[in-house]
PDB file of N, CA and C in Angstrom:
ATOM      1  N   UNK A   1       6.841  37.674 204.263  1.00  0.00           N
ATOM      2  CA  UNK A   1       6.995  37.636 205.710  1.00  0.00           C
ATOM      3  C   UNK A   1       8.399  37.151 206.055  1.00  0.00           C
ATOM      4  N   UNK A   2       9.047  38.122 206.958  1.00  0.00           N
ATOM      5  CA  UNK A   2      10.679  37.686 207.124  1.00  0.00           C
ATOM      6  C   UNK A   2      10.348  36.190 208.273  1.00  0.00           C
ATOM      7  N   UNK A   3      11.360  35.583 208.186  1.00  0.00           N
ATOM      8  CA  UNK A   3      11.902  34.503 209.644  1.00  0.00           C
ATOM      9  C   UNK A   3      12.314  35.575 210.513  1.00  0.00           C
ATOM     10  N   UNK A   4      11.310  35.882 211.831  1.00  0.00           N
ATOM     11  CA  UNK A   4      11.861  35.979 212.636  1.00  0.00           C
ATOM     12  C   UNK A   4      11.746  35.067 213.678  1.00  0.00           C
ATOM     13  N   UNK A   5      12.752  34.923 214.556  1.00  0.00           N
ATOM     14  CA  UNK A   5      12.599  34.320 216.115  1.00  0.00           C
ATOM     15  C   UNK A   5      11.554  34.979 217.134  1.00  0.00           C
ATOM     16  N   UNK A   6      10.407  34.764 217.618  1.00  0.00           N
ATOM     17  CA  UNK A   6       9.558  35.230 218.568  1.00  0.00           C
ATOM     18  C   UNK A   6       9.852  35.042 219.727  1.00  0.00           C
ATOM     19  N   UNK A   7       9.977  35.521 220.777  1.00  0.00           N
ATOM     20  CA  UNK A   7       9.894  35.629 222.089  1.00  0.00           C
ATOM     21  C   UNK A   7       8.972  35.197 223.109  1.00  0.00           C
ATOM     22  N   UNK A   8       8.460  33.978 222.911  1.00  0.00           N
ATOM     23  CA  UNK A   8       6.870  33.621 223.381  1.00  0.00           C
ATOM     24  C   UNK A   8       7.171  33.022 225.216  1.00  0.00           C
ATOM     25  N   UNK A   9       6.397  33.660 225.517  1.00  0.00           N
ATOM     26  CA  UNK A   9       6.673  32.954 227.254  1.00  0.00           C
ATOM     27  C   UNK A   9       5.349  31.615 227.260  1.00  0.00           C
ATOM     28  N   UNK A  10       5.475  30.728 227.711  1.00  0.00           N
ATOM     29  CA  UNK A  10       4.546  29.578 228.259  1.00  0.00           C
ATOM     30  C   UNK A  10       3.175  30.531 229.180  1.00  0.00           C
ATOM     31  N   UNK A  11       2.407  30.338 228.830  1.00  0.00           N
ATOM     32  CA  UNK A  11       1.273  30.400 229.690  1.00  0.00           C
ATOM     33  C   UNK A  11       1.677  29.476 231.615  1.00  0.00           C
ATOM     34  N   UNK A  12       2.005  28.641 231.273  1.00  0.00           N
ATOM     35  CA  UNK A  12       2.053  27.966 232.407  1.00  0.00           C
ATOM     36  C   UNK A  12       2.680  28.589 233.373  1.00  0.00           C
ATOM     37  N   UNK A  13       4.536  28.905 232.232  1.00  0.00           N
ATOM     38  CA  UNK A  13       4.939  29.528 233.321  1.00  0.00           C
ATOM     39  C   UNK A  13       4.878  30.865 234.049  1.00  0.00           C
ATOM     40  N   UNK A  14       4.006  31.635 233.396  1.00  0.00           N
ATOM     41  CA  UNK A  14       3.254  32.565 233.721  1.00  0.00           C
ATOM     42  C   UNK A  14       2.808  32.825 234.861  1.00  0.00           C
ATOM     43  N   UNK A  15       1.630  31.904 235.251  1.00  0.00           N
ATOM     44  CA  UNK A  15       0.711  31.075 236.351  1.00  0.00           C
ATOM     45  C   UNK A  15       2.084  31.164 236.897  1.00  0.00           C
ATOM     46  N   UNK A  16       2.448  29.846 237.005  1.00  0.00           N
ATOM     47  CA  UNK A  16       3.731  29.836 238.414  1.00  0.00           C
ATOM     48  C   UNK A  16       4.265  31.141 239.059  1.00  0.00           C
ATOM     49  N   UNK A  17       4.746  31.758 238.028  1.00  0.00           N
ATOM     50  CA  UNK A  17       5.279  33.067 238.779  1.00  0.00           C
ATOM     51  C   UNK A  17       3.878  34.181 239.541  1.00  0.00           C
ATOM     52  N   UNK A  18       2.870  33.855 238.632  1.00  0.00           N
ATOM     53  CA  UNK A  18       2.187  34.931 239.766  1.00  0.00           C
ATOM     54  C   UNK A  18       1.553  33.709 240.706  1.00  0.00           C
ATOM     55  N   UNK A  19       1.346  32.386 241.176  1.00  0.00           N
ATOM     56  CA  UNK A  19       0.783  31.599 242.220  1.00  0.00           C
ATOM     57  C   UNK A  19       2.046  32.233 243.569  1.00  0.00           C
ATOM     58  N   UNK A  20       3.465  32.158 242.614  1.00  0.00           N
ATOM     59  CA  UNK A  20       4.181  31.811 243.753  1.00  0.00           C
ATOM     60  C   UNK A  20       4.194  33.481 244.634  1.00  0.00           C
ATOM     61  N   UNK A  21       3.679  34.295 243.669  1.00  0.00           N
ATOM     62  CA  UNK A  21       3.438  36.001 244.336  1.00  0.00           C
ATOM     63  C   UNK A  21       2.310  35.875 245.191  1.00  0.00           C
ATOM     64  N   UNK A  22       1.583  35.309 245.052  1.00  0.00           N
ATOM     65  CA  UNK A  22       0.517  35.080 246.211  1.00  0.00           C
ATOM     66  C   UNK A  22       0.796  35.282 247.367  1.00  0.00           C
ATOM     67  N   UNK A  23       0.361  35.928 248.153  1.00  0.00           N
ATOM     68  CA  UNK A  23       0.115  35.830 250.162  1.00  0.00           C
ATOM     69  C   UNK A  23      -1.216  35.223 251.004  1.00  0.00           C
ATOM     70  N   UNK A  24      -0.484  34.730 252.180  1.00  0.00           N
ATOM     71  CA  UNK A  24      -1.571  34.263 252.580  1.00  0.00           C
ATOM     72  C   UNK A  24      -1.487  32.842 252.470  1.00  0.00           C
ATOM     73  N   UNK A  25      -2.081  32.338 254.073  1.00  0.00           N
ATOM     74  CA  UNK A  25      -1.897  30.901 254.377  1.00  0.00           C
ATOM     75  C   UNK A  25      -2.138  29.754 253.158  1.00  0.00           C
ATOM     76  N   UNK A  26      -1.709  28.653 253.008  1.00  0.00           N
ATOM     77  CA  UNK A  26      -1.559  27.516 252.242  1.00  0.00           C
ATOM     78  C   UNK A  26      -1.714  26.370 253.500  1.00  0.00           C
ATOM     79  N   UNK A  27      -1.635  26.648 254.607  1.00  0.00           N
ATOM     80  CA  UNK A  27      -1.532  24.987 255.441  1.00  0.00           C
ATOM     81  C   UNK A  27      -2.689  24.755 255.877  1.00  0.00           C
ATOM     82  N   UNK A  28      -2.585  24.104 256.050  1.00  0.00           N
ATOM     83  CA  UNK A  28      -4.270  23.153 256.786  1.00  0.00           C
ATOM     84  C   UNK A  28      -3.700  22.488 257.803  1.00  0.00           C
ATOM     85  N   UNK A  29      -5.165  22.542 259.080  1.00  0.00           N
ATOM     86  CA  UNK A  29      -4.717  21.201 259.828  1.00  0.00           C
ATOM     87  C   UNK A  29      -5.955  20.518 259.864  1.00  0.00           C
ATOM     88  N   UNK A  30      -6.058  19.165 259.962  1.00  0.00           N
ATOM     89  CA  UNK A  30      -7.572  18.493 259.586  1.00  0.00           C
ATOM     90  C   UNK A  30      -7.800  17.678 261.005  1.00  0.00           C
ATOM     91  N   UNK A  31      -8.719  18.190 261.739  1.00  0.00           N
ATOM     92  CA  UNK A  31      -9.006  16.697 262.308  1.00  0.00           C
ATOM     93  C   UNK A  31     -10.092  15.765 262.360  1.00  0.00           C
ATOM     94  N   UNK A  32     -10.294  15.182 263.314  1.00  0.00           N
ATOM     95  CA  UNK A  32     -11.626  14.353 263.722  1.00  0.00           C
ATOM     96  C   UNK A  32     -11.579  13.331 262.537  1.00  0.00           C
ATOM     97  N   UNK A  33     -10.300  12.949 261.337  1.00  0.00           N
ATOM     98  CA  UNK A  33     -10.755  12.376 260.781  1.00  0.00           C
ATOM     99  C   UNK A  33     -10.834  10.661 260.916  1.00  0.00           C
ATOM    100  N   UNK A  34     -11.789   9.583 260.710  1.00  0.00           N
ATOM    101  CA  UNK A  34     -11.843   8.439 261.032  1.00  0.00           C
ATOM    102  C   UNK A  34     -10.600   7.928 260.740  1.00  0.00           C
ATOM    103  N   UNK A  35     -10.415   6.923 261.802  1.00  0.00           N
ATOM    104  CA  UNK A  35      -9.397   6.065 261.535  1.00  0.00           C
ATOM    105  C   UNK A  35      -9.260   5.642 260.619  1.00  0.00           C
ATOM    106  N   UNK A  36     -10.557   4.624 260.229  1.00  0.00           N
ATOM    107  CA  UNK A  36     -10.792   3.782 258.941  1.00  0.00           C
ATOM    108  C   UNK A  36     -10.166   4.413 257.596  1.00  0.00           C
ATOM    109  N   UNK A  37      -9.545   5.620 257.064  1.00  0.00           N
ATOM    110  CA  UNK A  37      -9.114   6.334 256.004  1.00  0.00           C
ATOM    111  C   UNK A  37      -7.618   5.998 256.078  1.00  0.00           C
ATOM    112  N   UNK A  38      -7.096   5.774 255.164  1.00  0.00           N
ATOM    113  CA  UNK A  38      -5.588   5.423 255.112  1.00  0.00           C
ATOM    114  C   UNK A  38      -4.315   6.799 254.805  1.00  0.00           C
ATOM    115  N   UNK A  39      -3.392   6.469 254.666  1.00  0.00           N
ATOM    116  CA  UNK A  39      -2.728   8.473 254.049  1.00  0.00           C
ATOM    117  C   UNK A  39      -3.222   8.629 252.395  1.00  0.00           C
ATOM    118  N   UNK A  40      -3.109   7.479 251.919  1.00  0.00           N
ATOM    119  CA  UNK A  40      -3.514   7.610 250.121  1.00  0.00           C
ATOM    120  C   UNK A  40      -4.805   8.429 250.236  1.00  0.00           C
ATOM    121  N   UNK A  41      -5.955   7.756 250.995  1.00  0.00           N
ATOM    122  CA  UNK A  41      -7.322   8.145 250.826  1.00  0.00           C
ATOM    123  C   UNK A  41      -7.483   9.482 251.276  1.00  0.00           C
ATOM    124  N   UNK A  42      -6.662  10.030 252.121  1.00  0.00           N
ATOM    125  CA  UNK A  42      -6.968  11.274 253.008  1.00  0.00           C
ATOM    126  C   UNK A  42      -6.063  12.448 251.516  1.00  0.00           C
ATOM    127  N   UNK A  43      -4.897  11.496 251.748  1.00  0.00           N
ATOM    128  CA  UNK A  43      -4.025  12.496 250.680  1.00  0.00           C
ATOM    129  C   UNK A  43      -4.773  12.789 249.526  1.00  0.00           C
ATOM    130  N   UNK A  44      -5.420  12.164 248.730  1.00  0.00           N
ATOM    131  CA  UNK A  44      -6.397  11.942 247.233  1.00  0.00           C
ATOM    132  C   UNK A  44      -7.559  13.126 247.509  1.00  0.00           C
ATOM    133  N   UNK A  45      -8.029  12.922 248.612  1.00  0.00           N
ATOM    134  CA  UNK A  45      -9.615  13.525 248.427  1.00  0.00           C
ATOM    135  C   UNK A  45      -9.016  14.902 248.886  1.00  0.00           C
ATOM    136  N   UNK A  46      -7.521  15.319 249.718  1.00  0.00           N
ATOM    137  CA  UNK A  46      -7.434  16.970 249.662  1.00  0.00           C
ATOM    138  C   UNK A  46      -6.514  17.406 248.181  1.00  0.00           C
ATOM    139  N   UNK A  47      -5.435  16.662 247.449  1.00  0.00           N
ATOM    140  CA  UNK A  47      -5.704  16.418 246.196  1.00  0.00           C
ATOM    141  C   UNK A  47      -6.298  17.187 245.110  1.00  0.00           C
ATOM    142  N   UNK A  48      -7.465  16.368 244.964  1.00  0.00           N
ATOM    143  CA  UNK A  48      -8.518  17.194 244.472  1.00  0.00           C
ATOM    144  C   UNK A  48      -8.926  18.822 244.490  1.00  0.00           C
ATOM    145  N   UNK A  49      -7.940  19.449 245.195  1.00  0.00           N
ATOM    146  CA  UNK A  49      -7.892  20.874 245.161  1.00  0.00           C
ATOM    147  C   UNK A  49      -7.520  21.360 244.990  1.00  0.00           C
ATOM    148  N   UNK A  50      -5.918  20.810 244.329  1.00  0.00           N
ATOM    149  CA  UNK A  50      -4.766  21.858 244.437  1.00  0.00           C
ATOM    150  C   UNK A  50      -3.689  20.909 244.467  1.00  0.00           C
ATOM    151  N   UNK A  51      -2.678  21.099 243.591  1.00  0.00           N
ATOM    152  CA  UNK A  51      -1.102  20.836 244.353  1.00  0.00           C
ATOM    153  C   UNK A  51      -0.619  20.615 245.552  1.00  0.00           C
ATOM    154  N   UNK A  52      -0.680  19.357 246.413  1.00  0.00           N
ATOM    155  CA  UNK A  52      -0.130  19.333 247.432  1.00  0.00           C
ATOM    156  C   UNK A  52       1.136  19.615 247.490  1.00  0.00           C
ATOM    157  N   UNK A  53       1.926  20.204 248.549  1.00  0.00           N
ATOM    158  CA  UNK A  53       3.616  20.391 248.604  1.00  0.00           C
ATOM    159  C   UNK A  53       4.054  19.531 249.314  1.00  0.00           C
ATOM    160  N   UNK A  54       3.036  19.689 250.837  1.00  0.00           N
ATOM    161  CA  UNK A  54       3.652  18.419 251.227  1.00  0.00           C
ATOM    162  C   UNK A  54       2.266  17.716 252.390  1.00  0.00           C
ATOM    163  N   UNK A  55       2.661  16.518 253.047  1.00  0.00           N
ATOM    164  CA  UNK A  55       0.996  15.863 253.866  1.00  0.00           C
ATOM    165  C   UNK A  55       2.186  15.285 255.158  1.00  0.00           C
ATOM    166  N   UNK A  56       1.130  15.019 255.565  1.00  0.00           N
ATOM    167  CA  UNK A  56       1.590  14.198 256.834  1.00  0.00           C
ATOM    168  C   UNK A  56       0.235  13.968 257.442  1.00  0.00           C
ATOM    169  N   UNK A  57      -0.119  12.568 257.540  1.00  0.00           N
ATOM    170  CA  UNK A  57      -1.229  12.257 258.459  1.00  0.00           C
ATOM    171  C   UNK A  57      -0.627  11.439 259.635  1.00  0.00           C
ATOM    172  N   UNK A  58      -1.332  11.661 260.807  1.00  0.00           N
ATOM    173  CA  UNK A  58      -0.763  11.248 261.961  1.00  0.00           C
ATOM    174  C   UNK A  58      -1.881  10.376 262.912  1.00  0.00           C
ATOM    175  N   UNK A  59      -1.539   8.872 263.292  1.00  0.00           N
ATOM    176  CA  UNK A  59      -2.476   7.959 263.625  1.00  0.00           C
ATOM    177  C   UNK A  59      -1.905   7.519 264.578  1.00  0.00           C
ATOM    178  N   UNK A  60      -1.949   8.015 265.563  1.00  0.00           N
ATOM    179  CA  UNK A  60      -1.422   7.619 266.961  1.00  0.00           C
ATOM    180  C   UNK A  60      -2.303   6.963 267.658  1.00  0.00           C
ATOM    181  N   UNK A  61      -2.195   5.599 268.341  1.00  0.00           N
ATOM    182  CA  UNK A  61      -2.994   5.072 269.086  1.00  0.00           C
ATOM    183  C   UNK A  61      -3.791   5.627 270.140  1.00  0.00           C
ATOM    184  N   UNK A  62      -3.035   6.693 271.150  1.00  0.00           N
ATOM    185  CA  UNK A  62      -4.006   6.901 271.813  1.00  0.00           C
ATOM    186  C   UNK A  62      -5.054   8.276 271.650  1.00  0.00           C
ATOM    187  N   UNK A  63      -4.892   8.402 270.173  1.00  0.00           N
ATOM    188  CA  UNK A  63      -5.487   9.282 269.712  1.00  0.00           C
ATOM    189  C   UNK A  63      -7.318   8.928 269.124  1.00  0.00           C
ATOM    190  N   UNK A  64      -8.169   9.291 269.721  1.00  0.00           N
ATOM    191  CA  UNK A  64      -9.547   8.648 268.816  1.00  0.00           C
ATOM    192  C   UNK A  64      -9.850   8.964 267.237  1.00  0.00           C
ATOM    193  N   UNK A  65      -9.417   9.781 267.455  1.00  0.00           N
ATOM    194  CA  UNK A  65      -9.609  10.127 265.483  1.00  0.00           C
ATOM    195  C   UNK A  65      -7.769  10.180 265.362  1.00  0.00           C
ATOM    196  N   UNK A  66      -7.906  10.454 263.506  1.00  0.00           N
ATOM    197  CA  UNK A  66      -6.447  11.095 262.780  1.00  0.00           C
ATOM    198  C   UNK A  66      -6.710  12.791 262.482  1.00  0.00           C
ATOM    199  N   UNK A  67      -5.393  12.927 262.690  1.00  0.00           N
ATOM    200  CA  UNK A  67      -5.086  14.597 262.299  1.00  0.00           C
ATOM    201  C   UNK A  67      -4.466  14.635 260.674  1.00  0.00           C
ATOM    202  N   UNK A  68      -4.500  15.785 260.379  1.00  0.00           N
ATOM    203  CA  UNK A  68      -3.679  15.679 259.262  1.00  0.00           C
ATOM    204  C   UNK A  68      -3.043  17.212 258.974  1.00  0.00           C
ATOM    205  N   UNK A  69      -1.967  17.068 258.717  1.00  0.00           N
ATOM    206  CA  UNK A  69      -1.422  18.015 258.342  1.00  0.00           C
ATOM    207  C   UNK A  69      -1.273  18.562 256.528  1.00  0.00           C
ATOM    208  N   UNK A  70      -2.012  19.512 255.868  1.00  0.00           N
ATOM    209  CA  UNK A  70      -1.929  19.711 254.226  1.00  0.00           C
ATOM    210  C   UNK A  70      -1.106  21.105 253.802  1.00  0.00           C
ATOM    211  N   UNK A  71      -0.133  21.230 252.972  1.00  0.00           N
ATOM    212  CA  UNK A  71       0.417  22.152 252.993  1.00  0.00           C
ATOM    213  C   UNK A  71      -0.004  22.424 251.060  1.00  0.00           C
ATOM    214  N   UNK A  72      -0.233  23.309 250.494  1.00  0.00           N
ATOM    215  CA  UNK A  72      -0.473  23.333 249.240  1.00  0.00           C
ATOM    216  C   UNK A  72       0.374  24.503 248.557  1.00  0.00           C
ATOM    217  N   UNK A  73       0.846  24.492 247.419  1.00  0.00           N
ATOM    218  CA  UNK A  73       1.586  24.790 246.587  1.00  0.00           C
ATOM    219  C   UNK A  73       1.067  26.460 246.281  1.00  0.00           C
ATOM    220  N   UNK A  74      -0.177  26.612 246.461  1.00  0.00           N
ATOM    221  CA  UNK A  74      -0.801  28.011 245.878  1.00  0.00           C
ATOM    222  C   UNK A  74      -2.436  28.263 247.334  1.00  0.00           C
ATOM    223  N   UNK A  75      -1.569  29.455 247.679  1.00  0.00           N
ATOM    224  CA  UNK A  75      -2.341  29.717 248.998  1.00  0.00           C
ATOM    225  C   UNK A  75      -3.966  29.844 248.254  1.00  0.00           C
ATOM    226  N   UNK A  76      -4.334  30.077 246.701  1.00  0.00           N
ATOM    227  CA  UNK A  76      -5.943  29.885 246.496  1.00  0.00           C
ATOM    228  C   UNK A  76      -6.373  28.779 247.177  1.00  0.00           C
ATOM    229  N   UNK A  77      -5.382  27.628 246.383  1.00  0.00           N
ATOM    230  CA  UNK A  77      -6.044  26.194 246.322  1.00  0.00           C
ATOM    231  C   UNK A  77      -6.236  25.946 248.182  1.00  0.00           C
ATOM    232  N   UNK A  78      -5.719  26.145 248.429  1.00  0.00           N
ATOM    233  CA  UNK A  78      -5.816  26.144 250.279  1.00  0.00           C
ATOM    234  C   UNK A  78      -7.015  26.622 250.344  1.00  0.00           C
ATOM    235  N   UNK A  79      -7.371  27.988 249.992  1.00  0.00           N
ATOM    236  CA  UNK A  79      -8.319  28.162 250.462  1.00  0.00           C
ATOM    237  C   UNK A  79      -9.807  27.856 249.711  1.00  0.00           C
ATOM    238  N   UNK A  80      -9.583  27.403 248.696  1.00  0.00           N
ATOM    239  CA  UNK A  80     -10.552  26.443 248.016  1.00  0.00           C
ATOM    240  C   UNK A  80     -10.820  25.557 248.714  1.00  0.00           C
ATOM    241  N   UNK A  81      -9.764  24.346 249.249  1.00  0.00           N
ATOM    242  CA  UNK A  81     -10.221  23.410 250.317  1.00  0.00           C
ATOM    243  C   UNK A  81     -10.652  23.657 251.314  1.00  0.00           C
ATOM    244  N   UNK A  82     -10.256  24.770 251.978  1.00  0.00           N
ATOM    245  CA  UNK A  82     -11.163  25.224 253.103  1.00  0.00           C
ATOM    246  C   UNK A  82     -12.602  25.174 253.227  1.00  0.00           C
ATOM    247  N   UNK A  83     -12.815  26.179 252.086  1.00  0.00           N
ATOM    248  CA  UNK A  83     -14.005  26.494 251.877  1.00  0.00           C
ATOM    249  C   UNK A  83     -14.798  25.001 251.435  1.00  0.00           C
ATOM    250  N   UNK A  84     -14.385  24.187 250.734  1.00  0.00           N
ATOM    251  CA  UNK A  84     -15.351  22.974 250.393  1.00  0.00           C
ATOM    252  C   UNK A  84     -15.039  22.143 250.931  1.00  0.00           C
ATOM    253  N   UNK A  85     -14.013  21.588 251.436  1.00  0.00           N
ATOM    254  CA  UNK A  85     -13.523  20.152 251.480  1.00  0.00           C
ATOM    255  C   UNK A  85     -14.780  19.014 252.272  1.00  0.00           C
ATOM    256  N   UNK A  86     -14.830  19.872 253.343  1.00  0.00           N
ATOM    257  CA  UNK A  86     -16.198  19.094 254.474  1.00  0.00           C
ATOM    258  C   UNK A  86     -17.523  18.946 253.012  1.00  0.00           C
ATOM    259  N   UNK A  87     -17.810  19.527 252.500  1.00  0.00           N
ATOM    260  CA  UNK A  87     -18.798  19.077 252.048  1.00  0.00           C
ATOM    261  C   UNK A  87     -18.704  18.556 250.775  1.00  0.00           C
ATOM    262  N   UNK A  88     -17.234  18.295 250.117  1.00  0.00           N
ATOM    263  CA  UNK A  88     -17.312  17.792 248.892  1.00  0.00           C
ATOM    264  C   UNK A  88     -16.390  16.292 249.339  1.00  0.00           C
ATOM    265  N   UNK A  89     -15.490  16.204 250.098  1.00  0.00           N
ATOM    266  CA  UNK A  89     -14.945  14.911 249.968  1.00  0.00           C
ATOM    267  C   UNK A  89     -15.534  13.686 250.606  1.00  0.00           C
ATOM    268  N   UNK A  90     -15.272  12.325 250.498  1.00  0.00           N
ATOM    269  CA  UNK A  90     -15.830  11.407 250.843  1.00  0.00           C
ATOM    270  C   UNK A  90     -15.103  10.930 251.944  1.00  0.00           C
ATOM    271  N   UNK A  91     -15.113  12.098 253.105  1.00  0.00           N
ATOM    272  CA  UNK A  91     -14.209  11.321 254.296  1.00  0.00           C
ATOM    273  C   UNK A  91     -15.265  11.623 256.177  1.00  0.00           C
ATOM    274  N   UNK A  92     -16.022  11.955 254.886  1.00  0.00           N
ATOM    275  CA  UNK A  92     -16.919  11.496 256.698  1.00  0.00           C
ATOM    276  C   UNK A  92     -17.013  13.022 256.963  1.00  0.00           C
ATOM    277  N   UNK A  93     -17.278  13.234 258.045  1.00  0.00           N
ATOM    278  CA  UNK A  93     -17.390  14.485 259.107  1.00  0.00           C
ATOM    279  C   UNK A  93     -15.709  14.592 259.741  1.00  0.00           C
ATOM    280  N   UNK A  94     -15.230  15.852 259.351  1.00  0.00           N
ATOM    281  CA  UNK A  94     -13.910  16.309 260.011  1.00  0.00           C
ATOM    282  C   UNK A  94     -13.866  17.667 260.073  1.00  0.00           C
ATOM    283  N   UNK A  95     -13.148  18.059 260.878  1.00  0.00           N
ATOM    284  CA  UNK A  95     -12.543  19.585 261.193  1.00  0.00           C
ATOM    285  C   UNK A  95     -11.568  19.969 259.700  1.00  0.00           C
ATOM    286  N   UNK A  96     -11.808  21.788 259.490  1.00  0.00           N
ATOM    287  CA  UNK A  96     -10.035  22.037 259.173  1.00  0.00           C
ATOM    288  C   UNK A  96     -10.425  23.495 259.728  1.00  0.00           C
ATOM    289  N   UNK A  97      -8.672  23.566 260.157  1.00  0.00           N
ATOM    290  CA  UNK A  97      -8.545  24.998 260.005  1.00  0.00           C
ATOM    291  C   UNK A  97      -6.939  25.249 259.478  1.00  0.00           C
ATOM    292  N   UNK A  98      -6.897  26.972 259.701  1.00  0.00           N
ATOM    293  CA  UNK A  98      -5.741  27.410 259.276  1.00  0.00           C
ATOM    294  C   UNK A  98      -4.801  27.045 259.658  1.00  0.00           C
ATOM    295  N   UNK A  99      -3.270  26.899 259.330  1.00  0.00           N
ATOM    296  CA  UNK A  99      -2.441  26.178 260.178  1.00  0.00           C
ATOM    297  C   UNK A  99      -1.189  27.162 259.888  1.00  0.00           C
ATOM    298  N   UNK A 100      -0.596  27.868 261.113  1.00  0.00           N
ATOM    299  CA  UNK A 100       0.585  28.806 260.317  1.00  0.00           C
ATOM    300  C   UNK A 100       2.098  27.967 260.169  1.00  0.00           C
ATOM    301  N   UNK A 101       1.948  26.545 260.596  1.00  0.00           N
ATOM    302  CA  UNK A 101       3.805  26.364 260.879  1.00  0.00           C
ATOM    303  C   UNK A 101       3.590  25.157 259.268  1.00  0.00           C
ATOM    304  N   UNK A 102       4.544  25.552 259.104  1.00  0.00           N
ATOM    305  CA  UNK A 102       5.143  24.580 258.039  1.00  0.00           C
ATOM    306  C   UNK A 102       5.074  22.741 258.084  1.00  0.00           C
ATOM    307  N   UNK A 103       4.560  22.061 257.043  1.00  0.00           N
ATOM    308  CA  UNK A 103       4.427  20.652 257.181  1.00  0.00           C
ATOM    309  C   UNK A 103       5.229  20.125 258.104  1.00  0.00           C
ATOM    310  N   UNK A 104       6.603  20.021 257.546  1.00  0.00           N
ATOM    311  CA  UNK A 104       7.702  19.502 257.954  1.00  0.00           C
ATOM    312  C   UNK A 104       7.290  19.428 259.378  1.00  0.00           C
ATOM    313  N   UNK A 105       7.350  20.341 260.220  1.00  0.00           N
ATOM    314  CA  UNK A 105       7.577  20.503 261.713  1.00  0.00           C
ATOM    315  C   UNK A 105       6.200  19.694 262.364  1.00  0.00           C
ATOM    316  N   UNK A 106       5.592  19.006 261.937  1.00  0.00           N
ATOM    317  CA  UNK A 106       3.986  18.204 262.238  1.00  0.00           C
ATOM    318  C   UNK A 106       5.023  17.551 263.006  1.00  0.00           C
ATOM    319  N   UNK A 107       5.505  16.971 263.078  1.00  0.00           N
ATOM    320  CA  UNK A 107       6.239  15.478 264.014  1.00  0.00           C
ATOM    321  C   UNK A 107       6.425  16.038 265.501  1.00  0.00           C
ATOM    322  N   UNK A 108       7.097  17.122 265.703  1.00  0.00           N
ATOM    323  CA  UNK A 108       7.618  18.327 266.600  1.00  0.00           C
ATOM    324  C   UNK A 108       6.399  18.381 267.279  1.00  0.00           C
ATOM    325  N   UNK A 109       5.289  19.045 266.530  1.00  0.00           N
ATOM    326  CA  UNK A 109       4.175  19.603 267.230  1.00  0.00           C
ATOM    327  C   UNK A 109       3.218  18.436 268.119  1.00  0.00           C
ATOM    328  N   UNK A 110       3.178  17.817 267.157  1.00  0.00           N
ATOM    329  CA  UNK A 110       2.381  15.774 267.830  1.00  0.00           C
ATOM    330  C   UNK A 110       3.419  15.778 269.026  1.00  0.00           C
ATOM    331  N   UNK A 111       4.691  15.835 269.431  1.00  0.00           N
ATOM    332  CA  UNK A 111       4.852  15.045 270.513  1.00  0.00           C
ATOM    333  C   UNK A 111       4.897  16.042 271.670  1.00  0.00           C
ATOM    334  N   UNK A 112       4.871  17.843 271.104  1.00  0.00           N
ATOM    335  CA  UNK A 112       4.201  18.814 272.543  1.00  0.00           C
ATOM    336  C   UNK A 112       2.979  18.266 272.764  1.00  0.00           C
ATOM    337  N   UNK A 113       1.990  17.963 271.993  1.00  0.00           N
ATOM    338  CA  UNK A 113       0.659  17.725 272.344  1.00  0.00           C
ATOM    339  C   UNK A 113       0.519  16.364 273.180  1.00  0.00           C
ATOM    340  N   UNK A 114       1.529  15.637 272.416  1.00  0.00           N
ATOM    341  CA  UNK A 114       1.440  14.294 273.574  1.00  0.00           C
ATOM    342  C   UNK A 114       2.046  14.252 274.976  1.00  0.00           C
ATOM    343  N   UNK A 115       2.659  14.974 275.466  1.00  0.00           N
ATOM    344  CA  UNK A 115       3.231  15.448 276.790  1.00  0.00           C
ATOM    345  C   UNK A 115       2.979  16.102 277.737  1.00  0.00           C
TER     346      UNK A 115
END
C-alpha cells in the first residue's frame, strides 16, 4: 500500500455549510414570560435547542411580564423551539412566535412600543 495524502473533509464542517444553506426564519419573539426568570434561566432553557447567535431579554418595569428576543444559528433549531419550547421548558406558560427583524435591533423596537 503506497503513502498517500487523503483528502478527508470534517463531517462537522460539512453540517455548517449546508445549516448555513438553509432558508427560512431563525428568530423568535417570546412573551408573557414571568418576571421571576432571570436572562441565564430564559437564555438556558431556549439553549437547549439549538445554537443561540444571539438573546436579548427585556424587563421593563412598566411591563407585566418579560419579552424575549432568540435568534438561532440554524433556521431547523428555531423551528424545533417553536414547535416544543411551551411544552418542554421549565418557564411557566409563555407566548412565541416568528420574528422577522434581526436580534440586534430588539432595543429600537422596545422603545416604538413604549411610545
Amino acid at each position: 500500500m503506497k503513502n498517500s495524502k487523503l483528502s478527508v473533509k470534517p463531517l462537522i464542517a460539512s453540517a455548517e455549510l449546508e445549516v448555513s444553506r438553509e432558508q427560512g426564519p431563525s428568530n423568535l419573539y417570546v412573551r408573557d414570560l414571568d418576571k421571576s426568570y432571570d436572562e441565564a434561566q430564559v437564555r438556558r432553557a431556549f439553549a437547549m435547542f439549538g445554537k443561540i447567535q444571539s438573546f436579548k431579554l427585556v424587563n421593563k418595569a412598566e411591563f407585566t411580564t418579560n419579552i424575549a428576543y432568540v435568534a438561532y444559528t440554524c433556521s431547523r433549531n428555531a423551528k424545533f423551539a417553536f414547535e416544543n419550547a411551551v411544552a418542554h421548558s421549565k418557564l411557566g406558560q409563555f407566548s412565541i412566535e416568528w420574528h422577522k427583524q434581526k436580534v440586534k435591533d430588539a432595543g429600537r423596537l422596545i422603545s416604538d412600543i413604549s411610545n
